[in-house]
C-alpha atoms as a PDB file:
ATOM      1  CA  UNK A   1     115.485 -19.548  41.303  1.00  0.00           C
ATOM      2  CA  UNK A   2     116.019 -16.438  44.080  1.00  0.00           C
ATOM      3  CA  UNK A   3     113.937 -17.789  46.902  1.00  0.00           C
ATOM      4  CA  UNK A   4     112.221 -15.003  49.142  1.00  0.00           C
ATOM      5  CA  UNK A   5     109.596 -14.439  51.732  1.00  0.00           C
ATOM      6  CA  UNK A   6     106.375 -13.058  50.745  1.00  0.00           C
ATOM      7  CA  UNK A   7     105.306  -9.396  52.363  1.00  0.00           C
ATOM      8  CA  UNK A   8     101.899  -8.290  52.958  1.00  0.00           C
ATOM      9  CA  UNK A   9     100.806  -7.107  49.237  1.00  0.00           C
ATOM     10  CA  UNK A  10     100.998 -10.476  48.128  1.00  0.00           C
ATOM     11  CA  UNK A  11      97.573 -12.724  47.503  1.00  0.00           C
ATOM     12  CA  UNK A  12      98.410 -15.207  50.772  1.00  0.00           C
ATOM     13  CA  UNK A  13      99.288 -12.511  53.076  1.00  0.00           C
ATOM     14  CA  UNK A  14     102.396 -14.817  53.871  1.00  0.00           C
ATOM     15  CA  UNK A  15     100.972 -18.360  54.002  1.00  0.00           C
ATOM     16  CA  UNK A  16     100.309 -20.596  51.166  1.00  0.00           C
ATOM     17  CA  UNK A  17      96.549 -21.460  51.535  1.00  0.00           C
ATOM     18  CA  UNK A  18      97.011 -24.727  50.601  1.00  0.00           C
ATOM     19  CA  UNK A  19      99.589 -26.137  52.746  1.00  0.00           C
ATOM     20  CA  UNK A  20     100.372 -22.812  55.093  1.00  0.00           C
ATOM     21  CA  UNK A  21     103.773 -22.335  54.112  1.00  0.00           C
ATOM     22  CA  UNK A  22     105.386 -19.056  53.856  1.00  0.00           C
ATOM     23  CA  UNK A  23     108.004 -19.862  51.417  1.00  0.00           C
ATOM     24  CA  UNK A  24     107.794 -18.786  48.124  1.00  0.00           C
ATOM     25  CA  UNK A  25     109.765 -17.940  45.120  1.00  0.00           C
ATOM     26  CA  UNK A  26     109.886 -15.951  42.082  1.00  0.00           C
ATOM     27  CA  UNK A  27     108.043 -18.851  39.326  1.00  0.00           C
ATOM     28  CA  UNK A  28     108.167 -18.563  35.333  1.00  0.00           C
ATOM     29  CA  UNK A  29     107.249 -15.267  35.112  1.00  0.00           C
ATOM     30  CA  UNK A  30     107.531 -11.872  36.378  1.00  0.00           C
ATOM     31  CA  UNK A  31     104.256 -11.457  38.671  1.00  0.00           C
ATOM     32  CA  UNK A  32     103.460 -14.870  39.444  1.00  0.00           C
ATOM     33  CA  UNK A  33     104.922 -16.632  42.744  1.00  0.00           C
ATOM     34  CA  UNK A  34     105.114 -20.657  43.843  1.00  0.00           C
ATOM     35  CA  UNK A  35     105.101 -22.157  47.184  1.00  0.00           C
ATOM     36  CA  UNK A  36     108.129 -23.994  47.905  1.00  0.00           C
ATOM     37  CA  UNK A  37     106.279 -26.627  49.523  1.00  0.00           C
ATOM     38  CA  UNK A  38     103.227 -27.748  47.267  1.00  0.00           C
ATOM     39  CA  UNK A  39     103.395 -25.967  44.079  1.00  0.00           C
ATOM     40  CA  UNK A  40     100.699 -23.877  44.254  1.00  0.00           C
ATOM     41  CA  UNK A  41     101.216 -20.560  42.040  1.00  0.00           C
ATOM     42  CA  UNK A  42      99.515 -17.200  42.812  1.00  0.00           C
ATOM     43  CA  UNK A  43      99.618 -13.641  40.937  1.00  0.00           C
ATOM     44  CA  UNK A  44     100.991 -11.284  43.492  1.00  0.00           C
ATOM     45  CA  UNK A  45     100.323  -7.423  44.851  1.00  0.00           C
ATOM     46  CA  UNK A  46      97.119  -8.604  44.059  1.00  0.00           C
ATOM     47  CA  UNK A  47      94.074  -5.781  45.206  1.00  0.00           C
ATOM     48  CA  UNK A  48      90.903  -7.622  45.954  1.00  0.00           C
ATOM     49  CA  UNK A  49      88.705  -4.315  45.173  1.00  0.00           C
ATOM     50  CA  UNK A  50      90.857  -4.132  41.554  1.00  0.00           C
ATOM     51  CA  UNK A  51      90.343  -7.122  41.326  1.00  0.00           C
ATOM     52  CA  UNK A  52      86.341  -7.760  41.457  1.00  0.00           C
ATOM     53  CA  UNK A  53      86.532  -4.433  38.951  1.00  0.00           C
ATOM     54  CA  UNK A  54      88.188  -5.846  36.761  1.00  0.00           C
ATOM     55  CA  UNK A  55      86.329  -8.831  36.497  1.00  0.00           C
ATOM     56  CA  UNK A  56      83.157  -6.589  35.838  1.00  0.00           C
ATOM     57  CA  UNK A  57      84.933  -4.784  32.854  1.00  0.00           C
ATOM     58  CA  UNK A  58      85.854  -8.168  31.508  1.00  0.00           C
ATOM     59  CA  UNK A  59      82.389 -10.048  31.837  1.00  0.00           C
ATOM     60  CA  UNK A  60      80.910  -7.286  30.877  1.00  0.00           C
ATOM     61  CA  UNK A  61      77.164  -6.873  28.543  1.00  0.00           C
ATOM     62  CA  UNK A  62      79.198  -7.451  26.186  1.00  0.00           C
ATOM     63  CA  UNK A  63      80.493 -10.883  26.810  1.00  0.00           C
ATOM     64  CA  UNK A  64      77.167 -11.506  28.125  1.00  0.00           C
ATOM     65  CA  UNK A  65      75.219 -11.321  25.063  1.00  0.00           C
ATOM     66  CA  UNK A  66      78.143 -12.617  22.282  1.00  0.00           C
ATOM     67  CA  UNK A  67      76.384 -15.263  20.133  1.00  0.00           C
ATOM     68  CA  UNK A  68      78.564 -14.982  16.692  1.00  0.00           C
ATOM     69  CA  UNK A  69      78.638 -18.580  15.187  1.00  0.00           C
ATOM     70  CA  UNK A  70      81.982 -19.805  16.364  1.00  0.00           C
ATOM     71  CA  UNK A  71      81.639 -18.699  20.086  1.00  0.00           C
ATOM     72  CA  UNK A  72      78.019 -20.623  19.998  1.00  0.00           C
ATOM     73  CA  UNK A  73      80.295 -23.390  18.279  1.00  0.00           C
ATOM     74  CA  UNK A  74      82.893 -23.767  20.995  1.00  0.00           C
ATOM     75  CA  UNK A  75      80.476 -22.978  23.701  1.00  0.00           C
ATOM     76  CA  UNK A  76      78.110 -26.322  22.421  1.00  0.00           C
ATOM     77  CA  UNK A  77      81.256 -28.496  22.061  1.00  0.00           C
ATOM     78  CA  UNK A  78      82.062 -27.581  25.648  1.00  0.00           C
ATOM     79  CA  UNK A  79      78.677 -27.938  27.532  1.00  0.00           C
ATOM     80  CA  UNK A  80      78.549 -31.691  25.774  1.00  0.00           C
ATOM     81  CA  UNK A  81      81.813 -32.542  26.662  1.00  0.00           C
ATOM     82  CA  UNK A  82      80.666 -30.805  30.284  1.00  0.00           C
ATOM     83  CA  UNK A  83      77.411 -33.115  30.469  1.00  0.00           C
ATOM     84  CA  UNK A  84      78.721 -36.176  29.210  1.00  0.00           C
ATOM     85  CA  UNK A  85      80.987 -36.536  32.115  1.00  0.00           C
ATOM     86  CA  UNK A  86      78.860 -35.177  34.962  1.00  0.00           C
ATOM     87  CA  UNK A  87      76.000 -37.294  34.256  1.00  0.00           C
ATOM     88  CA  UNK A  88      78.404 -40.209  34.735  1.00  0.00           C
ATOM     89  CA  UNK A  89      79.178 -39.087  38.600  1.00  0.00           C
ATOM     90  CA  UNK A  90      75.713 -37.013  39.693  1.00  0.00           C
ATOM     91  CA  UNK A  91      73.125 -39.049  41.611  1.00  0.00           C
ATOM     92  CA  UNK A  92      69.698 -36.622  41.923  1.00  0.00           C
ATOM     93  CA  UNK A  93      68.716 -33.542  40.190  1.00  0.00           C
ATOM     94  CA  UNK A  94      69.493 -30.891  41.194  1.00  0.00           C
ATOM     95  CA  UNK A  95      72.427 -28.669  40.390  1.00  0.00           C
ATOM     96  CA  UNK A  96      74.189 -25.444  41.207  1.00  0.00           C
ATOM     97  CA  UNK A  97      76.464 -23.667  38.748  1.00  0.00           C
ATOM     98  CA  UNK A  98      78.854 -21.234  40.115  1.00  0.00           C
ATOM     99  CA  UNK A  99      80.474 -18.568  37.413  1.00  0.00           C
ATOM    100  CA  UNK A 100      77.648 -19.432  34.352  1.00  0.00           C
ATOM    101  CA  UNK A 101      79.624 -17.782  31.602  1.00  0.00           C
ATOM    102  CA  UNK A 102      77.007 -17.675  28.631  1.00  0.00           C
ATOM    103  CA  UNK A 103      75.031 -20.037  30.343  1.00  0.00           C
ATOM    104  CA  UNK A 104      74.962 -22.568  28.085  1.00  0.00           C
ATOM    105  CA  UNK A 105      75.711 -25.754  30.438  1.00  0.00           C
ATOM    106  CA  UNK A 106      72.740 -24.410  32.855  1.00  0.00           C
ATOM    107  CA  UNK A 107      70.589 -24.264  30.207  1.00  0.00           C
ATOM    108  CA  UNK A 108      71.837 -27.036  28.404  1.00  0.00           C
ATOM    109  CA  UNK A 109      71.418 -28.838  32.537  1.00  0.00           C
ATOM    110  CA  UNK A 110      67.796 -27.710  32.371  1.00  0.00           C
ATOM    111  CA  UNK A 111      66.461 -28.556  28.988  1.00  0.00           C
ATOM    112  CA  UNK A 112      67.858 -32.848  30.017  1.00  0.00           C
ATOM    113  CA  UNK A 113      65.936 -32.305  33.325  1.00  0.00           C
ATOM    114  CA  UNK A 114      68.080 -30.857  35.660  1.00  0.00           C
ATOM    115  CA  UNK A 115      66.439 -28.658  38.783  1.00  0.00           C
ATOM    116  CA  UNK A 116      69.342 -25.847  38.066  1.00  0.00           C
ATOM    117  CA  UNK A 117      70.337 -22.844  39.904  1.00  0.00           C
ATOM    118  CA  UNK A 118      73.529 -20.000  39.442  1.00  0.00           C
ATOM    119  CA  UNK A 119      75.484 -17.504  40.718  1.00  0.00           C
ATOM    120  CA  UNK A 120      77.578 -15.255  39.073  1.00  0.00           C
ATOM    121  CA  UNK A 121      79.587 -11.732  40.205  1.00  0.00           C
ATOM    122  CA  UNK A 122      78.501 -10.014  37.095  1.00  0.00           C
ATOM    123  CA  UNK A 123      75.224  -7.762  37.254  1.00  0.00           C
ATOM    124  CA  UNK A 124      75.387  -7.779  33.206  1.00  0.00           C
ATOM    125  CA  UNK A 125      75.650 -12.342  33.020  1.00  0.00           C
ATOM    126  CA  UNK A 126      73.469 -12.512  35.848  1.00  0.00           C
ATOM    127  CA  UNK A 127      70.718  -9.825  34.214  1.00  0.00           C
ATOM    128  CA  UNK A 128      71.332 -11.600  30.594  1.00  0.00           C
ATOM    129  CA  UNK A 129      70.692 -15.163  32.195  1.00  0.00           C
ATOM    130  CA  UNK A 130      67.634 -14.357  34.145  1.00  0.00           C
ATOM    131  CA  UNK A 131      66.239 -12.597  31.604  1.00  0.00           C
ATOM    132  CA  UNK A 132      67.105 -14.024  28.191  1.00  0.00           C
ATOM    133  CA  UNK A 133      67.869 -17.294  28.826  1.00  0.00           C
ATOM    134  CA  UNK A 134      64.704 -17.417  31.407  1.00  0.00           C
ATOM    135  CA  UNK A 135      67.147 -19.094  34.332  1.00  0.00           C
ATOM    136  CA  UNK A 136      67.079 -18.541  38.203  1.00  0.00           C
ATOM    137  CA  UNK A 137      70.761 -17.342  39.120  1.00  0.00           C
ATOM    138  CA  UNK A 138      71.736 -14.705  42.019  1.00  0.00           C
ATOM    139  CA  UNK A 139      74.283 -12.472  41.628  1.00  0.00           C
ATOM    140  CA  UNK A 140      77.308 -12.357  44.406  1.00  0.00           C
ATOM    141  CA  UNK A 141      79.907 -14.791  45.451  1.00  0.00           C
ATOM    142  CA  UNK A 142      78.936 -18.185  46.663  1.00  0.00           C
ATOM    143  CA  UNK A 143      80.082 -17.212  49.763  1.00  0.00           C
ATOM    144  CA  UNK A 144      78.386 -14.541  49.992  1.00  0.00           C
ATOM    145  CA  UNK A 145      74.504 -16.425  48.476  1.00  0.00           C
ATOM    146  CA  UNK A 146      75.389 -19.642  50.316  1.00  0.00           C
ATOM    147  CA  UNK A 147      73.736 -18.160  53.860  1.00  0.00           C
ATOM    148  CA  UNK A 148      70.693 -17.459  52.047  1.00  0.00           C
ATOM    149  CA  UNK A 149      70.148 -21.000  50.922  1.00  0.00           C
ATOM    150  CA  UNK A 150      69.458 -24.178  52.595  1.00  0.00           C
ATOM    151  CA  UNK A 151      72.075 -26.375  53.900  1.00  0.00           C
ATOM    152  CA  UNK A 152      72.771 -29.934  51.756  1.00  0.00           C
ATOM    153  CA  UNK A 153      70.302 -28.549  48.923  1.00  0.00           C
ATOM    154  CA  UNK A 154      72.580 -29.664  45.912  1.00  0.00           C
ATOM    155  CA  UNK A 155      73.245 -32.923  44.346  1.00  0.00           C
ATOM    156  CA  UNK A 156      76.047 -31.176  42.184  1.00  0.00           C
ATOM    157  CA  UNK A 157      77.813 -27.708  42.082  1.00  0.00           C
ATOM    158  CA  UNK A 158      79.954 -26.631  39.169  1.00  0.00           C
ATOM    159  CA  UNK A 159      82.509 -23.932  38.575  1.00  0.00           C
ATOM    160  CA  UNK A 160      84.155 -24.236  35.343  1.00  0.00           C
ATOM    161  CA  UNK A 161      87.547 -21.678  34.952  1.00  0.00           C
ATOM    162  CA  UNK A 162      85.779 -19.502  38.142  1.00  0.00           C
ATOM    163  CA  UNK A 163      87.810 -21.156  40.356  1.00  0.00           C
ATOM    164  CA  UNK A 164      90.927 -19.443  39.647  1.00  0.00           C
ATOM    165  CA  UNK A 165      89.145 -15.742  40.114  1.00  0.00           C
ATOM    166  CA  UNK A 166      87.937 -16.343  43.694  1.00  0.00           C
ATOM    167  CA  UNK A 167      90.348 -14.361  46.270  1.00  0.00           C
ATOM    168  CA  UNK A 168      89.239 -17.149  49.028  1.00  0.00           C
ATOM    169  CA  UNK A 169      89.671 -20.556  48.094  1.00  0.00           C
ATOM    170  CA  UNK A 170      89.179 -22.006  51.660  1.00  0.00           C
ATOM    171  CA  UNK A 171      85.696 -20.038  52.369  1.00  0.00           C
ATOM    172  CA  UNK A 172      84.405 -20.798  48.587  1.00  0.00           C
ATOM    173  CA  UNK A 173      85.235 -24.501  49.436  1.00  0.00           C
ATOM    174  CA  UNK A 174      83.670 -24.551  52.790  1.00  0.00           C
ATOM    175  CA  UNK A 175      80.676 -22.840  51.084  1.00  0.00           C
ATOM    176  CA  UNK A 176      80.073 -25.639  48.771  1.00  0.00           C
ATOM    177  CA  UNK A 177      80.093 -27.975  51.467  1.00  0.00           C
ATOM    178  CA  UNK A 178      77.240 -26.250  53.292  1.00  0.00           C
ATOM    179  CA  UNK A 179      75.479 -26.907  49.918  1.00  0.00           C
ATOM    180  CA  UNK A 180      76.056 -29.899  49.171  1.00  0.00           C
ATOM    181  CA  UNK A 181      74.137 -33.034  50.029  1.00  0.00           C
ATOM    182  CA  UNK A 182      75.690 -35.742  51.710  1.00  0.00           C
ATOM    183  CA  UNK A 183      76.167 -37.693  48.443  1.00  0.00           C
ATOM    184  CA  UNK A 184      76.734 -34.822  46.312  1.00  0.00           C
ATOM    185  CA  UNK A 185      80.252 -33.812  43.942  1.00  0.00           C
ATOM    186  CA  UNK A 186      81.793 -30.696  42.807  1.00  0.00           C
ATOM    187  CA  UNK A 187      82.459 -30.386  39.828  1.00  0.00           C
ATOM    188  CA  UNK A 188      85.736 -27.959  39.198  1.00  0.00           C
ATOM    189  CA  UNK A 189      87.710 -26.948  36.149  1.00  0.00           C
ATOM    190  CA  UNK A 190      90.356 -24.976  36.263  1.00  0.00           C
ATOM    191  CA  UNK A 191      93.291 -23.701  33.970  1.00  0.00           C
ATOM    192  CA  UNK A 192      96.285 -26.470  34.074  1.00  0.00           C
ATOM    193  CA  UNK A 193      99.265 -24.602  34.701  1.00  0.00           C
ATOM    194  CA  UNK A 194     100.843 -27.802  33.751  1.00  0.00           C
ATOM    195  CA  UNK A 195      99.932 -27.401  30.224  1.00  0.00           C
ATOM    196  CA  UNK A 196     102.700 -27.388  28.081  1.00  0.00           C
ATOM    197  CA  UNK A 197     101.629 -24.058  26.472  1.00  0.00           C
ATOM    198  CA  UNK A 198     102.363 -22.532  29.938  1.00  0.00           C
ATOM    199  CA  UNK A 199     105.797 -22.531  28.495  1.00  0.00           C
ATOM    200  CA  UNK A 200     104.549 -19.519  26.396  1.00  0.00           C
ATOM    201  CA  UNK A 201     104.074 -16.097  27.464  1.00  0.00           C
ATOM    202  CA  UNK A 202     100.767 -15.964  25.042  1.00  0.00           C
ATOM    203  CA  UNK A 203      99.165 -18.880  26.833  1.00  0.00           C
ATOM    204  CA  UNK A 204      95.589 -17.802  27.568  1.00  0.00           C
ATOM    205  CA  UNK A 205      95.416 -19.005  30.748  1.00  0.00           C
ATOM    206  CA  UNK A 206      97.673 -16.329  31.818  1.00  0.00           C
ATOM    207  CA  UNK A 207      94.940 -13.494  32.273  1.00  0.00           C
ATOM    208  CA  UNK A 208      94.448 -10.176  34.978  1.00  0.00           C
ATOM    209  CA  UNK A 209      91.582 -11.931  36.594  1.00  0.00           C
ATOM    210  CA  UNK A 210      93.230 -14.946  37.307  1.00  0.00           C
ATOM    211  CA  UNK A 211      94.549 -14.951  41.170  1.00  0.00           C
ATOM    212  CA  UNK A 212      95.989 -18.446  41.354  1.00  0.00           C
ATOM    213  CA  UNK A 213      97.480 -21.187  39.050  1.00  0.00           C
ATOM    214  CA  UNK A 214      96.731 -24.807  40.189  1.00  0.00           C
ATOM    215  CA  UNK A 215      98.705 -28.187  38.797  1.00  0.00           C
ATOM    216  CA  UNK A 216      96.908 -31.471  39.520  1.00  0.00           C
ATOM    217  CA  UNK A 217      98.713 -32.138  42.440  1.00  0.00           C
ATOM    218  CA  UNK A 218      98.096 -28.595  44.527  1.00  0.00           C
ATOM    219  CA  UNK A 219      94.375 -28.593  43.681  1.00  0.00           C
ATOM    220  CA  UNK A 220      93.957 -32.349  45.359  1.00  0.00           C
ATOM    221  CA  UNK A 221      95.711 -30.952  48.157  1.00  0.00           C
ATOM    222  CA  UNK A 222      93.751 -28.258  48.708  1.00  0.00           C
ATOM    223  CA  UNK A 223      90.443 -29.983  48.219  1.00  0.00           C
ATOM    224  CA  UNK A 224      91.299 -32.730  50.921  1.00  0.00           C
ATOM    225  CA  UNK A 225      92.133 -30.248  53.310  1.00  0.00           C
ATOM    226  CA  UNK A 226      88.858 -28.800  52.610  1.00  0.00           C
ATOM    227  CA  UNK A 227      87.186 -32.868  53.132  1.00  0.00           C
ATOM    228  CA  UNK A 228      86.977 -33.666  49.234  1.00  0.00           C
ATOM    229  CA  UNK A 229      88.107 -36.286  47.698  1.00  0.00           C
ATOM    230  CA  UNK A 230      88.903 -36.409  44.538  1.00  0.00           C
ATOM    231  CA  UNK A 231      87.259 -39.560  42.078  1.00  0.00           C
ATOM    232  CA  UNK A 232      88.055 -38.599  38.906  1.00  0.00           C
ATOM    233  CA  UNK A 233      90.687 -36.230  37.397  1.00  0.00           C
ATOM    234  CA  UNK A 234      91.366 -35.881  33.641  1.00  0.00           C
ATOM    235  CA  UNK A 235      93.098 -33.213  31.360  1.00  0.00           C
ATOM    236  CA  UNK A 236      91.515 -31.355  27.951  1.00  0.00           C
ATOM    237  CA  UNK A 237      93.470 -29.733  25.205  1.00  0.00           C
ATOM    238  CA  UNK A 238      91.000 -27.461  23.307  1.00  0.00           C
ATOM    239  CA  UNK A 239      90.749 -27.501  19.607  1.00  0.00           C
ATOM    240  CA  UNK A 240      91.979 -23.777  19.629  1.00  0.00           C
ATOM    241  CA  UNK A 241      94.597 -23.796  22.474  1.00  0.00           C
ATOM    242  CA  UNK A 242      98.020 -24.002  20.652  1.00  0.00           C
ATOM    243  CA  UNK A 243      96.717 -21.871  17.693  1.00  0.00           C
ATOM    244  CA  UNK A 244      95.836 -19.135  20.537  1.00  0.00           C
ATOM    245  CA  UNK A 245      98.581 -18.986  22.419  1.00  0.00           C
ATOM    246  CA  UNK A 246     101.430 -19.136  19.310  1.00  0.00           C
ATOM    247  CA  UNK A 247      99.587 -16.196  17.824  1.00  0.00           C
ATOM    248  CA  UNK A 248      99.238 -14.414  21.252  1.00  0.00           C
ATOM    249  CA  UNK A 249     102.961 -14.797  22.043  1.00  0.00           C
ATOM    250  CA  UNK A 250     104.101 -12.836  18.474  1.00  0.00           C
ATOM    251  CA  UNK A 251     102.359  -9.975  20.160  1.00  0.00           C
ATOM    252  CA  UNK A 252     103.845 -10.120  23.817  1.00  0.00           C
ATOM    253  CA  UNK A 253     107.237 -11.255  25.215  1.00  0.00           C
ATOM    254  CA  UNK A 254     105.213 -11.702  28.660  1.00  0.00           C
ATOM    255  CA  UNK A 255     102.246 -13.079  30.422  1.00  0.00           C
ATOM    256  CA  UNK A 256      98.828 -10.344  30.164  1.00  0.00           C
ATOM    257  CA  UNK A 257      98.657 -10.081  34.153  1.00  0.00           C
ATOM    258  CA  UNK A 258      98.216  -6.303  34.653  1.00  0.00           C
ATOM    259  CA  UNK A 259      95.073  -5.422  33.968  1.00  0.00           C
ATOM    260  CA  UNK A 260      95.743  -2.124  31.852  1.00  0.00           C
ATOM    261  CA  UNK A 261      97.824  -4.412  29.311  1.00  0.00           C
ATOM    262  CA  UNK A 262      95.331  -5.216  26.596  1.00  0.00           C
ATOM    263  CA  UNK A 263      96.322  -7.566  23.501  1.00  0.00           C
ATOM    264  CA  UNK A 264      95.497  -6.104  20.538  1.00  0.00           C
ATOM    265  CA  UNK A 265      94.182  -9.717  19.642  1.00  0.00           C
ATOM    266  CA  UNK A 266      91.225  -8.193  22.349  1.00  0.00           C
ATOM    267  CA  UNK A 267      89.920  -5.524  20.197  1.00  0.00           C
ATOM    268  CA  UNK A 268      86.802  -6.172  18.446  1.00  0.00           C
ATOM    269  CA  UNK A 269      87.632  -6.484  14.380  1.00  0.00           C
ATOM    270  CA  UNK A 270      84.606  -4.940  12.726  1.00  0.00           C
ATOM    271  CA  UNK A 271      85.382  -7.099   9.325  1.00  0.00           C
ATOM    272  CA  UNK A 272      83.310  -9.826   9.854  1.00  0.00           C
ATOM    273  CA  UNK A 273      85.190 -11.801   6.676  1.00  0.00           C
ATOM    274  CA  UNK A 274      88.648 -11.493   8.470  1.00  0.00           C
ATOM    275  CA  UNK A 275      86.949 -12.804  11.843  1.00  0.00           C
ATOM    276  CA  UNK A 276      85.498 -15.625  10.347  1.00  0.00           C
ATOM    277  CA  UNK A 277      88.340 -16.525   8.054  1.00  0.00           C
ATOM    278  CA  UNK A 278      90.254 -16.558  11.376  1.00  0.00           C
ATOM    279  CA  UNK A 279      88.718 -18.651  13.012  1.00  0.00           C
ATOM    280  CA  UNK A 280      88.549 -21.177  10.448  1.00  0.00           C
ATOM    281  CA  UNK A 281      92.196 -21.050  10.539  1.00  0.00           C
ATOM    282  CA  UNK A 282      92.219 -21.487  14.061  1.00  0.00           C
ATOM    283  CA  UNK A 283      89.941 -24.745  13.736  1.00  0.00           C
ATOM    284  CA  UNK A 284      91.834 -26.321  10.756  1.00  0.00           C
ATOM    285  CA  UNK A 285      94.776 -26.175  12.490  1.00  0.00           C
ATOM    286  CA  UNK A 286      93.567 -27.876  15.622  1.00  0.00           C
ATOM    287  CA  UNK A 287      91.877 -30.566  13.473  1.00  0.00           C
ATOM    288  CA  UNK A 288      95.778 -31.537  12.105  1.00  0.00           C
ATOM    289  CA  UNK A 289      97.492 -31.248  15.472  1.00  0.00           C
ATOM    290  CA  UNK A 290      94.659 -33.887  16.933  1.00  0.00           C
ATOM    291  CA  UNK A 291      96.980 -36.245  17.810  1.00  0.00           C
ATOM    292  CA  UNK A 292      99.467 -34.134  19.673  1.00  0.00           C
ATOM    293  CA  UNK A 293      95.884 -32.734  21.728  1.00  0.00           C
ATOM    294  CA  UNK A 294      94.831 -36.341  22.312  1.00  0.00           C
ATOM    295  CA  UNK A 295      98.481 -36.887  23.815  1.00  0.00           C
ATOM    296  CA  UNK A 296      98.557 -34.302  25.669  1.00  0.00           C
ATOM    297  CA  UNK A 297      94.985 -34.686  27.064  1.00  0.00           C
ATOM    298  CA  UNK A 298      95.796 -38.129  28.157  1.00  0.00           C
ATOM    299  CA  UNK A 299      99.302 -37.692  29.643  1.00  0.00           C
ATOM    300  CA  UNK A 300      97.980 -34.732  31.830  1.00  0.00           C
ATOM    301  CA  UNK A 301      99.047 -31.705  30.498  1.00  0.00           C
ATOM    302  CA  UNK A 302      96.237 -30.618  28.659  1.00  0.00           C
ATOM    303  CA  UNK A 303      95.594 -26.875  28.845  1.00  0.00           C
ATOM    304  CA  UNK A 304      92.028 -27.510  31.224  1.00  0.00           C
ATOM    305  CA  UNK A 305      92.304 -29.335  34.477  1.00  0.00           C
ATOM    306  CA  UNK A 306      89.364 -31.344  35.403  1.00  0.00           C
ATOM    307  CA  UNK A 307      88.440 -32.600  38.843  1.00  0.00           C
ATOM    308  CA  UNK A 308      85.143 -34.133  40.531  1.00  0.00           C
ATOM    309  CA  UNK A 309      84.886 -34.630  43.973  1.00  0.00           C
ATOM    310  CA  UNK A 310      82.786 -36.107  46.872  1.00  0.00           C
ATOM    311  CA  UNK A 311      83.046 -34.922  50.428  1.00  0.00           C
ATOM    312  CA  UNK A 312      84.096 -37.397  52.630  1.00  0.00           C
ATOM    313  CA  UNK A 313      82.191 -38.921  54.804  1.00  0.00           C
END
């Protein structure tokens, strides 16, 4: 690969923020860079004003308030598989979610007797939380809500695939810890660009939004030289995953990073038969390839990187 120092309109502004370096070079894909030094991948000529646009035409009312059957399907299977494993690692009650999505785990956090809390960017999630799902959430960055709150008020605090939006890792990070309690974990999932369906241009994890690509190995990095420590670190391939990205990549030779390039898998189908018919596909064939998700779950390279931490002491 051409190696190359990066200039001022890229996302670091010429230093790796994991390990400081300023080497990087051209990775996979047109648009995306990697440190020479500890892997970490970034999208670059990245505009942080874009950027948090973008991110409020994508979680939009719309995604706020879609409840068709199989979203509400996937959504459940998630928020158990979420819960099952927290519950394993929290100690106390009371939990802060950061990036709620339909808010289904903070609900789902609150109706087993969680104290719960969120934060989300989007007016439209955070208005569609508050008021239909009858949760207390803020809307803003954690950075930005974090000096409102007490210090060490959180026995957990979860961001599940809102890690990769945030344009400052290190201050995000160092905002959690303010929040935390002494005992306390974070809870962070992220995109695996590991996966082996990275290998595809129609992987979803490839998206406009998404400012940096993490691989076990850079995230652990960059949490210890924020004082975490990791204690548990597994891999997920979704039932959906392969089916997604195969179908994606007939439509696109590469990755969706520019922000004006819309699949036309994006457009809402108004035949609710074909959507549904779909979607069973899409679940079939993820039932079959089980086996080849349970492998690839276990040997690491699922498509969702999963990581719980404790600051240490």
């Amino acid at each position: 690969m051409l190696s190359k120092k990066i200039n001022q309109t890229t996302l670091n502004k010429e230093q790796c923020p994991i390990c400081q370096s300023t080497s990087f070079h051209i990775w996979r894909w047109s648009g995306l860079e990697q440190c020479s030094n500890c892997t970490y991948i970034c999208k670059v000529n990245v505009d942080n004003e874009l950027n948090f646009n973008l991110q409020e035409q994508y979680f939009n009312e719309e995604f706020s308030v879609k409840d068709d059957f199989f979203t509400k399907f996937y959504e459940r299977l998630n928020t158990e598989r979420h819960f099952n494993l927290l519950k394993k690692f929290i100690h106390g009650n009371k939990i802060l979610e950061v990036g709620v999505g339909h808010g289904h785990l903070l609900k789902h956090l609150q109706l087993n007797g969680f104290e719960v809390c969120g934060i989300d960017l989007s007016k439209d999630v955070t208005n569609f939380v508050k008021n239909k799902l009858g949760l207390p959430i803020y809307q803003g960055t954690i950075v930005e809500i974090a000096s409102t709150m007490p210090k060490k008020s959180f026995d957990a605090i979860i961001t599940c695939h809102t890690f990769e939006h945030v344009d400052n890792l290190k201050e995000t990070l160092a905002s959690a810890k303010e929040l935390l309690k002494d005992n306390g974990i974070l809870y962070l999932a992220v995109p695996n660009i590991y996966a082996w369906e990275t290998l595809l241009p129609g992987w979803t994890g490839y998206e406009p939004y998404h400012l940096h690509y993490f691989n076990y190995y850079s995230l652990e990095k960059l949490l210890e030289s924020s004082n975490f420590k990791v204690v548990c670190k597994r891999t997920f391939e979704p039932i959906s995953g392969w089916f997604n990205a195969i179908i994606k990549t007939l439509y696109t030779q590469t990755p969706n990073l520019i922000a004006s390039k819309k699949s036309n898998l994006d457009k809402k189908s108004s035949n609710t038969i074909i959507v549904m018919l779909y979607n069973l596909i899409r679940f079939s064939i993820g039932l079959l390839i089980t086996p080849i998700r349970y492998l690839q779950s276990i040997l690491g390279y699922g498509e969702e990187l999963i990581v719980i931490t404790k600051l240490i002491s």
